[in-house]
N, C-alpha and C. Protein backbone atom coordinates (compact mmCIF):
# COMPACT_ATOMS: atom_id res chain seq x y z
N UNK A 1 0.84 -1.18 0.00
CA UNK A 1 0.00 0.00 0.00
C UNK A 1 0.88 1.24 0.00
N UNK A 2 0.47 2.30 -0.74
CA UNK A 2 1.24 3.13 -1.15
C UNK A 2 1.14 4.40 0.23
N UNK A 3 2.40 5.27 0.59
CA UNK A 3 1.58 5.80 2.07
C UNK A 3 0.62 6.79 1.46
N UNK A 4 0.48 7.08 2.93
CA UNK A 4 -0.94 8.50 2.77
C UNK A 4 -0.13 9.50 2.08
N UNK A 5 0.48 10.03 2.39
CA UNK A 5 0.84 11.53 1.48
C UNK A 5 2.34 11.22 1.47
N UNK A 6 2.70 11.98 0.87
CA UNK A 6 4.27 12.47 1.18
C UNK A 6 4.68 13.89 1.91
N UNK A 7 5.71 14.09 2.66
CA UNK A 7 6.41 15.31 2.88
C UNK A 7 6.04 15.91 1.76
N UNK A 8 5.09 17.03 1.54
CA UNK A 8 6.05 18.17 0.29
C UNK A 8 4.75 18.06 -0.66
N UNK A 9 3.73 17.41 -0.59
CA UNK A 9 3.03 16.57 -1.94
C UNK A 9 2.37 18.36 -2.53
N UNK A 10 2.17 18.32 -3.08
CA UNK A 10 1.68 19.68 -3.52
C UNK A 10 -0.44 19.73 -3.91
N UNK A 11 -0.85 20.24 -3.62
CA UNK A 11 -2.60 20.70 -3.37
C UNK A 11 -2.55 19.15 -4.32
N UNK A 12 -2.67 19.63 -6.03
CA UNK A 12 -3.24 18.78 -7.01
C UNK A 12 -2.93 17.40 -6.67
N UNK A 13 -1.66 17.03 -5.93
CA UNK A 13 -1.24 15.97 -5.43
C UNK A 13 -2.09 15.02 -4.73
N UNK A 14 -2.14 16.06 -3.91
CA UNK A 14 -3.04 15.32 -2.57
C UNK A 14 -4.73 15.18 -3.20
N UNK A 15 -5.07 16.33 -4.26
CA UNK A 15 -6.68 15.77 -4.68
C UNK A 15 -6.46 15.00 -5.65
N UNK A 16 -5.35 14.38 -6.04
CA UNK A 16 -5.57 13.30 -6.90
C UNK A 16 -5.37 11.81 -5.99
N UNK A 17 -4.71 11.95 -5.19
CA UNK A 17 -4.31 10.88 -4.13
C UNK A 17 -6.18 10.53 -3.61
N UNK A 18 -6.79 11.45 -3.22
CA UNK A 18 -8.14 11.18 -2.39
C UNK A 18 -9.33 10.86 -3.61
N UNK A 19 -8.55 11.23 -4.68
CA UNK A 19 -9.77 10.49 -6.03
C UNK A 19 -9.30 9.30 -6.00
N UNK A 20 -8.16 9.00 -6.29
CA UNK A 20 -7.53 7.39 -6.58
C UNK A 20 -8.27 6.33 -5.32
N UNK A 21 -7.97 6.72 -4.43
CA UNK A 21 -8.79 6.21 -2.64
C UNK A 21 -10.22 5.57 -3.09
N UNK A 22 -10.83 7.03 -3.69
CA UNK A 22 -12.47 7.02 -3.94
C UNK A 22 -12.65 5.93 -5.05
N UNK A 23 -11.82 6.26 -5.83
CA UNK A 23 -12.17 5.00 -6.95
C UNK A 23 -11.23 3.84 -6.38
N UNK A 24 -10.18 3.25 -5.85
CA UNK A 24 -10.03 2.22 -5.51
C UNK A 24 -11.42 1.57 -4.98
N UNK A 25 -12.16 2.25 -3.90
CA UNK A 25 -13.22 1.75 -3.45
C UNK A 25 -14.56 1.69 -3.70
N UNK A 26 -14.63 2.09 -5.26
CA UNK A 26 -15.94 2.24 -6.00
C UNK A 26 -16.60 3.08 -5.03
N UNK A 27 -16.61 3.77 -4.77
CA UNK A 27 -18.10 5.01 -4.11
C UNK A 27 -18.26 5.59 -5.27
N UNK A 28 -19.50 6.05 -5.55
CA UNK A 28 -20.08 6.32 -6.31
C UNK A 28 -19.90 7.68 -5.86
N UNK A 29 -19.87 8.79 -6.47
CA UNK A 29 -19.71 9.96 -6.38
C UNK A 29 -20.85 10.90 -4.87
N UNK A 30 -22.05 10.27 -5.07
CA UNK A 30 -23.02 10.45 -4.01
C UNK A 30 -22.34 10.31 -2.43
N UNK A 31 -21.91 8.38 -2.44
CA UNK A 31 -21.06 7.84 -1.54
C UNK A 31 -20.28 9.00 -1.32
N UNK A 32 -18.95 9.39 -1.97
CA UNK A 32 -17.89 9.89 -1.85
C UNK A 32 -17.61 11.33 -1.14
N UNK A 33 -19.06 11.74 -1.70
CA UNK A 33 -19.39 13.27 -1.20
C UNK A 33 -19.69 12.76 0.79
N UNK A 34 -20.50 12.17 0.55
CA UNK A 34 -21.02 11.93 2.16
C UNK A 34 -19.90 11.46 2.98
N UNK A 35 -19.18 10.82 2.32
CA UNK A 35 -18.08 10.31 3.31
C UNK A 35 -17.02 11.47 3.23
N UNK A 36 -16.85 12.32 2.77
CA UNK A 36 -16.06 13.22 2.63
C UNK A 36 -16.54 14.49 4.01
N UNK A 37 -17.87 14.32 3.57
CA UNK A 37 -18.44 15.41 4.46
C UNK A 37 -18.45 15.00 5.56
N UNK A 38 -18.85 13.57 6.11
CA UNK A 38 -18.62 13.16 7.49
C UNK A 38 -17.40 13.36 7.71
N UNK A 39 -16.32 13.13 7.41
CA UNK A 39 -14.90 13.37 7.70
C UNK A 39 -14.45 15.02 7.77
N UNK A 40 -14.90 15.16 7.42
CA UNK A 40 -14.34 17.13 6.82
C UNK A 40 -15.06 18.12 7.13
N UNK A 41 -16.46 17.52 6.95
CA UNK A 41 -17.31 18.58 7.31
C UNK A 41 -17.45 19.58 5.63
N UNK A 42 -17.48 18.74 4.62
CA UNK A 42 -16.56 19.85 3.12
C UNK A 42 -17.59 18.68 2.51
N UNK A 43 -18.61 18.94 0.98
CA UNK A 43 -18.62 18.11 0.70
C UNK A 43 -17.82 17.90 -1.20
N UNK A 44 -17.11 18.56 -0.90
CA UNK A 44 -16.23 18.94 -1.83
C UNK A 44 -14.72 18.98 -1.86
N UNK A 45 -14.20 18.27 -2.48
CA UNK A 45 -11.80 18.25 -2.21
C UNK A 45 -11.62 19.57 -1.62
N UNK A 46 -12.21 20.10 -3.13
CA UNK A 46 -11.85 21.58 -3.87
C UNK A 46 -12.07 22.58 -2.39
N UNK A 47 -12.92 22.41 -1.50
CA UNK A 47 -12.83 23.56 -0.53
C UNK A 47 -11.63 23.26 1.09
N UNK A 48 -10.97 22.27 0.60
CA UNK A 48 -10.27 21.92 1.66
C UNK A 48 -8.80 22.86 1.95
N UNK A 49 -8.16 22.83 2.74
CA UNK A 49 -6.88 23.39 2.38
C UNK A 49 -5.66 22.11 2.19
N UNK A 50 -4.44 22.04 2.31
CA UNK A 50 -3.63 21.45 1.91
C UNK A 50 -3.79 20.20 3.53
N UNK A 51 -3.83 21.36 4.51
CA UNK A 51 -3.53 20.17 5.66
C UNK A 51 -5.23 19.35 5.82
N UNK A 52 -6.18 19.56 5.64
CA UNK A 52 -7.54 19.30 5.44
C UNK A 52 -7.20 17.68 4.40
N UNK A 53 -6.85 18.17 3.32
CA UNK A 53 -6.61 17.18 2.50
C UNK A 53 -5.56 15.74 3.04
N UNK A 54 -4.53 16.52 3.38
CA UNK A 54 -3.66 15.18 3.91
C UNK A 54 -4.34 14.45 4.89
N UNK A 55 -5.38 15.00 5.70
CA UNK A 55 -6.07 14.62 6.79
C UNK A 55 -7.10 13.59 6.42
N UNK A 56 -7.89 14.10 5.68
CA UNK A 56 -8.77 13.34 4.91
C UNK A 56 -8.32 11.90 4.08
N UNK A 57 -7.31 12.03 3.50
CA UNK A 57 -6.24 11.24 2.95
C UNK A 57 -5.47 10.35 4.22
N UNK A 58 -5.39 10.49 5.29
CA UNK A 58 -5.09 9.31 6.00
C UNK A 58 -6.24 9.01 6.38
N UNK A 59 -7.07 9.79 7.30
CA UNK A 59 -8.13 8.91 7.70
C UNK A 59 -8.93 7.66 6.93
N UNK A 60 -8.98 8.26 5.16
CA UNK A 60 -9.74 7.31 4.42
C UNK A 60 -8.29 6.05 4.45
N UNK A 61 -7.43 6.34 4.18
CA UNK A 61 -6.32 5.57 3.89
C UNK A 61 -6.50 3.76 5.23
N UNK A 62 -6.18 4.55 6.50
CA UNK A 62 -6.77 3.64 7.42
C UNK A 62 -7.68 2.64 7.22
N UNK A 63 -8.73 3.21 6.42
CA UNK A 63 -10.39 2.17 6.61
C UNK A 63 -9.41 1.15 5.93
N UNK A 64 -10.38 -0.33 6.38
CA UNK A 64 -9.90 -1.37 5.26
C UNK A 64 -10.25 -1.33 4.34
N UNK A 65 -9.86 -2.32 3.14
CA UNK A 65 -10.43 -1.44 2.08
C UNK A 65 -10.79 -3.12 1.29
N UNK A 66 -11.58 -3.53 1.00
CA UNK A 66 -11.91 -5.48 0.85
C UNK A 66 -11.33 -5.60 -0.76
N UNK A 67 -10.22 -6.16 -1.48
CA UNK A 67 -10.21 -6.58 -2.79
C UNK A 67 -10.66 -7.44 -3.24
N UNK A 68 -10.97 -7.24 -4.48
CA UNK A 68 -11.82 -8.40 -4.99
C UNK A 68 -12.75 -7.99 -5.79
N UNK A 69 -14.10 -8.68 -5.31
CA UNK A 69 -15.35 -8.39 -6.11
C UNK A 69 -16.13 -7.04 -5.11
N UNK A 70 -16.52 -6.27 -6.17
CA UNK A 70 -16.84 -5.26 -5.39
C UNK A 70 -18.41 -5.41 -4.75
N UNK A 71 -18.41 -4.27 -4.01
CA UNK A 71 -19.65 -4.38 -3.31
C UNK A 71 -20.96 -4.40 -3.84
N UNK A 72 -22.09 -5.52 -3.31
CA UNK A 72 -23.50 -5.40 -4.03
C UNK A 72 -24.04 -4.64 -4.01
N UNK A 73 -24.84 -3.75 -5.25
CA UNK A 73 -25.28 -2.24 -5.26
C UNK A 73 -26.33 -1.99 -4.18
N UNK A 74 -26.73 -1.33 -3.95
CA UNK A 74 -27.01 -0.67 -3.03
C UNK A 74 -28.84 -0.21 -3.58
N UNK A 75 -29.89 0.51 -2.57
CA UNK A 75 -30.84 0.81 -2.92
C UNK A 75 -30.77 1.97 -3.38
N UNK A 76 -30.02 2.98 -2.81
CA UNK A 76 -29.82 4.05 -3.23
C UNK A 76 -29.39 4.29 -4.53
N UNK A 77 -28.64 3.52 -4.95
CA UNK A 77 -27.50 3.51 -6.22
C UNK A 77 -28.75 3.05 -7.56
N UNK A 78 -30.14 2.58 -6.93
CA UNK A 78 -31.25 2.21 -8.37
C UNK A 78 -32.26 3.27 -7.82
N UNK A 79 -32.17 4.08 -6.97
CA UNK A 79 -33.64 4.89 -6.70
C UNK A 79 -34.20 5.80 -7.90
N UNK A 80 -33.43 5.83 -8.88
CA UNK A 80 -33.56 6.77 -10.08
C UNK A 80 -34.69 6.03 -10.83
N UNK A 81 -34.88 4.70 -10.52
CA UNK A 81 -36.09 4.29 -11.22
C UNK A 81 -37.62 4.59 -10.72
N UNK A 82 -37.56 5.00 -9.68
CA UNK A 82 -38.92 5.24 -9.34
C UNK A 82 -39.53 6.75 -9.92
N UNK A 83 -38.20 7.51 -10.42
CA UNK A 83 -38.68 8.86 -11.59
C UNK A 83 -38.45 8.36 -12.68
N UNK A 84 -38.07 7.54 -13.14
CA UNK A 84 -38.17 7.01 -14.93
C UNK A 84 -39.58 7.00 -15.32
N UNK A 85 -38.92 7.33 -16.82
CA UNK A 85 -40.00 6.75 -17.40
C UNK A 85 -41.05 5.35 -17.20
N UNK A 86 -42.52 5.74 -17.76
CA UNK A 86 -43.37 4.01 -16.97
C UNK A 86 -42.92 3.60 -17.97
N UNK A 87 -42.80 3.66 -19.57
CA UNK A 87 -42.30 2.43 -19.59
C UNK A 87 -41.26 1.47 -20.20
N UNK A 88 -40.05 2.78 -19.57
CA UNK A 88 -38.62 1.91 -18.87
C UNK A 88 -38.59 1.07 -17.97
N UNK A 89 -39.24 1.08 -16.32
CA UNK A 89 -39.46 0.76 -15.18
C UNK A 89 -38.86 -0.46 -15.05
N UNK A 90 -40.11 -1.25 -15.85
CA UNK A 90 -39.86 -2.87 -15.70
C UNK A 90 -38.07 -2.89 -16.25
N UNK A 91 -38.03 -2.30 -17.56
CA UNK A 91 -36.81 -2.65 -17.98
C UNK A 91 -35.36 -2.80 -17.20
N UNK A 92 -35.62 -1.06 -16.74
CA UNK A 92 -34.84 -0.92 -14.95
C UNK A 92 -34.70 -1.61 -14.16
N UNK A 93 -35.74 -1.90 -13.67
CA UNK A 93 -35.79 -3.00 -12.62
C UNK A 93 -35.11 -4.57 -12.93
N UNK A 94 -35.38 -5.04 -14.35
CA UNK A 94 -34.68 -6.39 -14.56
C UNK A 94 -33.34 -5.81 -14.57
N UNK A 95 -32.45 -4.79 -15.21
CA UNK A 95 -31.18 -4.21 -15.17
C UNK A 95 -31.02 -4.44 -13.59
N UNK A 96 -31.36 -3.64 -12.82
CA UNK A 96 -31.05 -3.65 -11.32
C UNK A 96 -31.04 -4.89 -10.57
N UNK A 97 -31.83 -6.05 -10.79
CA UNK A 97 -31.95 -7.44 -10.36
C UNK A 97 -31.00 -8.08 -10.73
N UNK A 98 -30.70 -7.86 -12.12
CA UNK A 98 -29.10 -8.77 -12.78
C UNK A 98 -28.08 -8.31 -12.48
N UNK A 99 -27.73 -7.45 -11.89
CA UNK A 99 -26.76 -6.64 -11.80
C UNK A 99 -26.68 -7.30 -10.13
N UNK A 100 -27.73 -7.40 -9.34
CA UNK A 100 -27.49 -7.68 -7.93
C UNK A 100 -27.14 -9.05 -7.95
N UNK A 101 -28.15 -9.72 -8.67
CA UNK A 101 -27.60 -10.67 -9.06
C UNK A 101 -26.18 -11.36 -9.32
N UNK A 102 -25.73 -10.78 -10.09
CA UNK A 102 -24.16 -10.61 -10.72
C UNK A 102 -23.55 -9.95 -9.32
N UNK A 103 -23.89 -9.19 -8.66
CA UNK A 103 -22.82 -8.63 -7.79
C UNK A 103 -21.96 -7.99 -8.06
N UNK A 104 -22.85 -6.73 -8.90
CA UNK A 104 -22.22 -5.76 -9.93
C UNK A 104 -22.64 -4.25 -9.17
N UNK A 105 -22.53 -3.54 -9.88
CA UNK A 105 -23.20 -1.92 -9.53
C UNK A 105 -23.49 -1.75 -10.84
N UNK A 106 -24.08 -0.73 -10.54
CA UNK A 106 -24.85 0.50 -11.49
C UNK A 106 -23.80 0.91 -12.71
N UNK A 107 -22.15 0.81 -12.31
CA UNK A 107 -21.24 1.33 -13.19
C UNK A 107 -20.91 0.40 -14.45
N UNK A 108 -21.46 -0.58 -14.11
CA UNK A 108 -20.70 -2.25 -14.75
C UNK A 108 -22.12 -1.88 -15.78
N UNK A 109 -23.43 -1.62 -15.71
CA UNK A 109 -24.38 -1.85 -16.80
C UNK A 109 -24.32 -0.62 -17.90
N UNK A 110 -23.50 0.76 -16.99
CA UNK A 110 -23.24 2.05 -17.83
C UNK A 110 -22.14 1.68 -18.35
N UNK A 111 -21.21 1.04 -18.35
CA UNK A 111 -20.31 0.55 -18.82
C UNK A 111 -20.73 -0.43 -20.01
N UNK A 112 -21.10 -1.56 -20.24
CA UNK A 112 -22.20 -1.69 -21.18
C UNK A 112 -22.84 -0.67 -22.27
N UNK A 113 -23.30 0.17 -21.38
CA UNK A 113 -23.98 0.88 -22.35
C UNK A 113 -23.20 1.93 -23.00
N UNK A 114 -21.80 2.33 -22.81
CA UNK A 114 -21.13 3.12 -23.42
C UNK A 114 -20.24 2.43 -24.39
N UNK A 115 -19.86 1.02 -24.22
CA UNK A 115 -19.22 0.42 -25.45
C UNK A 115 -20.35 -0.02 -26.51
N UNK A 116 -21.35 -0.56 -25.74
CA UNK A 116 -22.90 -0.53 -26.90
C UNK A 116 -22.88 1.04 -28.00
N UNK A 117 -22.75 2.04 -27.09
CA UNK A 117 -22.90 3.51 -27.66
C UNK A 117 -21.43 3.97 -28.38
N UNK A 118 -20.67 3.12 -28.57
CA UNK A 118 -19.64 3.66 -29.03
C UNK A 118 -18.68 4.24 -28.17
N UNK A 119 -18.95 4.10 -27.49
CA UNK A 119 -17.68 4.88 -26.34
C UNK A 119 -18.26 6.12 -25.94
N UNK A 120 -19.30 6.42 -25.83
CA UNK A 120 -19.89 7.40 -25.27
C UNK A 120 -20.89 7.12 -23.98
N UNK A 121 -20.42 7.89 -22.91
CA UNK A 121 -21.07 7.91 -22.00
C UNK A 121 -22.37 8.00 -21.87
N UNK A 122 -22.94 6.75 -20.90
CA UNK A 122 -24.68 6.75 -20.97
C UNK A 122 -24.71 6.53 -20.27
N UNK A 123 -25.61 7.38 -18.87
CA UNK A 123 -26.53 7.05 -17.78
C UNK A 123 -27.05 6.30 -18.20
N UNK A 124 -27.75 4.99 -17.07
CA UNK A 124 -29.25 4.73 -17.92
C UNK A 124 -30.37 5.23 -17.69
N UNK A 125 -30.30 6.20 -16.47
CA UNK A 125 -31.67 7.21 -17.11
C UNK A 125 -31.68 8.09 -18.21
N UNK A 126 -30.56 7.83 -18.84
CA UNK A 126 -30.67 8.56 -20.10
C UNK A 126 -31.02 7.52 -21.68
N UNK A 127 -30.79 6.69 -20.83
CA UNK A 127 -30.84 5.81 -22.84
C UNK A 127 -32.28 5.34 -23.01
N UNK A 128 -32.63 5.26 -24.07
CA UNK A 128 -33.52 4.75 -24.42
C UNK A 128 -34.42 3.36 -24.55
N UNK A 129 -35.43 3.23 -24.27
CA UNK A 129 -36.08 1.82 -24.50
C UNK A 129 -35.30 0.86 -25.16
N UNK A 130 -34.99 1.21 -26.53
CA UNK A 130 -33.97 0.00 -26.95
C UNK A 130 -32.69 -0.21 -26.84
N UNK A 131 -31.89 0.71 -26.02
CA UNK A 131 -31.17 0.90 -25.53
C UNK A 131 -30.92 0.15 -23.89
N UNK A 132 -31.67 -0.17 -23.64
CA UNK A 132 -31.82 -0.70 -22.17
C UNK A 132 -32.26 -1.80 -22.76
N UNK A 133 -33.13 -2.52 -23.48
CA UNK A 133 -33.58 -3.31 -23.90
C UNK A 133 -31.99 -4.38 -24.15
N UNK A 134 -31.19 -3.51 -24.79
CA UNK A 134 -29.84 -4.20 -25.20
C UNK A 134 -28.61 -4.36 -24.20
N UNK A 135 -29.16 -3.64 -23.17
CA UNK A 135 -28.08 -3.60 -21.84
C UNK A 135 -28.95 -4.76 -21.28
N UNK A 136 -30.32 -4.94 -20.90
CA UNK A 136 -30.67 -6.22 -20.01
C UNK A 136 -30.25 -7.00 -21.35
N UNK A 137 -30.43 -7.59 -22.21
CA UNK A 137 -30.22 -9.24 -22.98
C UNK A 137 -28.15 -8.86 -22.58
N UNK A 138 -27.59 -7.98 -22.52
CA UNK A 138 -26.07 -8.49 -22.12
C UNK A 138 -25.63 -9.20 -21.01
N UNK A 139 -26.54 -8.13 -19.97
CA UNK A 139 -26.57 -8.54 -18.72
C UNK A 139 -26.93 -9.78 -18.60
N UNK A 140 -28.24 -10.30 -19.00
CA UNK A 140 -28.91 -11.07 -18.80
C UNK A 140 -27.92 -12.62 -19.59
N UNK A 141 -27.33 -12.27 -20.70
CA UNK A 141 -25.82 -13.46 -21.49
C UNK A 141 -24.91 -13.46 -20.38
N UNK A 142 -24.52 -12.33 -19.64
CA UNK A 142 -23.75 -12.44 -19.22
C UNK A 142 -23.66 -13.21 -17.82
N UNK A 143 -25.04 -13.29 -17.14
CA UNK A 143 -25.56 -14.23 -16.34
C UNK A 143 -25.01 -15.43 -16.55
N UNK A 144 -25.74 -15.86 -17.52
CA UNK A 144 -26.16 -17.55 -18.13
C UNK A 144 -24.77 -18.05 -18.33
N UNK A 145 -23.81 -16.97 -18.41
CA UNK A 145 -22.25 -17.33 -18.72
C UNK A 145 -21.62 -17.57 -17.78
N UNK A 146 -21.93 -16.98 -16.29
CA UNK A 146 -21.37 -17.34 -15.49
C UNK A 146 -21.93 -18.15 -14.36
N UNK A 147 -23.07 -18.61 -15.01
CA UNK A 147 -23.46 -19.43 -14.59
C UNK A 147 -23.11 -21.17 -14.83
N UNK A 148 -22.91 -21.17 -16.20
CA UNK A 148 -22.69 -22.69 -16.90
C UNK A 148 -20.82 -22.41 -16.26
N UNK A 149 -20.50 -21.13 -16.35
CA UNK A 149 -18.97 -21.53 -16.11
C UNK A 149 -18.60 -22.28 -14.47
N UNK A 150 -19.99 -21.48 -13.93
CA UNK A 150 -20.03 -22.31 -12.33
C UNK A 150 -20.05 -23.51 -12.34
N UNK A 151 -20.80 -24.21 -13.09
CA UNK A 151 -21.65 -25.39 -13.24
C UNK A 151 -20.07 -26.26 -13.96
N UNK A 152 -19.69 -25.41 -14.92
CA UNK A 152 -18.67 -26.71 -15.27
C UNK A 152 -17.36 -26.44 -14.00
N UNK A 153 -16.91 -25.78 -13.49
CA UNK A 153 -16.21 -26.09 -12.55
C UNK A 153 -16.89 -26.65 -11.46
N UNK A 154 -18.05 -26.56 -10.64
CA UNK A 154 -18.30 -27.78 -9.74
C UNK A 154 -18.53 -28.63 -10.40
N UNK A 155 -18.34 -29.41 -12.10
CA UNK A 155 -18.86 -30.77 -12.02
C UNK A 155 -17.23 -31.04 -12.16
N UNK A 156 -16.27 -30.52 -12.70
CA UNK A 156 -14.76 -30.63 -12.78
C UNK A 156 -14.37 -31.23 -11.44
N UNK A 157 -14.82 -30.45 -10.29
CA UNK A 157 -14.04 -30.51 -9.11
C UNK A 157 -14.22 -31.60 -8.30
């Protein structure tokens, strides 16, 4: 593990050190703010000063931090479906089930949907019916795939 700061690190230093933290640990930007603000009292890098930052930067540094498979999404992280469109909803909702399913987040199906889109960034409250339509049947392959791959390693073992 790399330390918390260095002697000397300079402002941009240290707010790139406490982004790297944030994304090592997938928080979702929402997450990141709140945990920032419980710590700081700031819910923003940008209003910290230099010693604020190094501070913030060990304390998060400390937490453990679990590698591996990341954490199962959260309720908060799908509440955007209850303002969608009616009739996205259902579509949403199977996205959000496979995804818990999978033991994915919200980033893994926008992710999807931006190599679907060409490399362009897509919420999925932003894409469209057939657009989501094509993120659940991936999701939904991508299930069945790791599912038979389960299935042939417990009959292997």
């Amino acid at each position: 593990m790399r330390p918390a700061s260095k002697p000397g690190a300079t402002r941009n230093q240290l707010l790139a050190r406490l982004h790297c933290l944030a994304h090592e640990r997938a928080w979702s930007d929402d997450e990141y703010r709140d945990i920032l603000q419980g710590l700081t009292g700031k819910r923003s890098a940008a209003d910290l000063d230099e010693a604020g930052l190094a501070r913030a930067i060990a304390m998060i540094s400390q937490r453990s931090v679990s590698v591996g498979q990341a954490e199962p999404a959260t309720d908060a992280e799908w509440r955007f479906i209850a303002t969608a469109a009616a009739e996205k909803r259902p579509l949403l909702r199977k996205i959000a089930a496979t995804c818990t399913a999978l033991g994915v987040r919200r980033a893994y199906a926008e992710g999807i949907a931006r190599r679907q889109s060409g490399g362009v960034d897509r919420r999925l409250e932003m894409c469209s019916y057939d657009e989501l339509r094509k993120i659940a049947g991936a999701l939904s392959r991508t299930q069945q795939y790791r599912q038979r791959q389960a299935e042939k390693a417990g009959g292997a073992a």
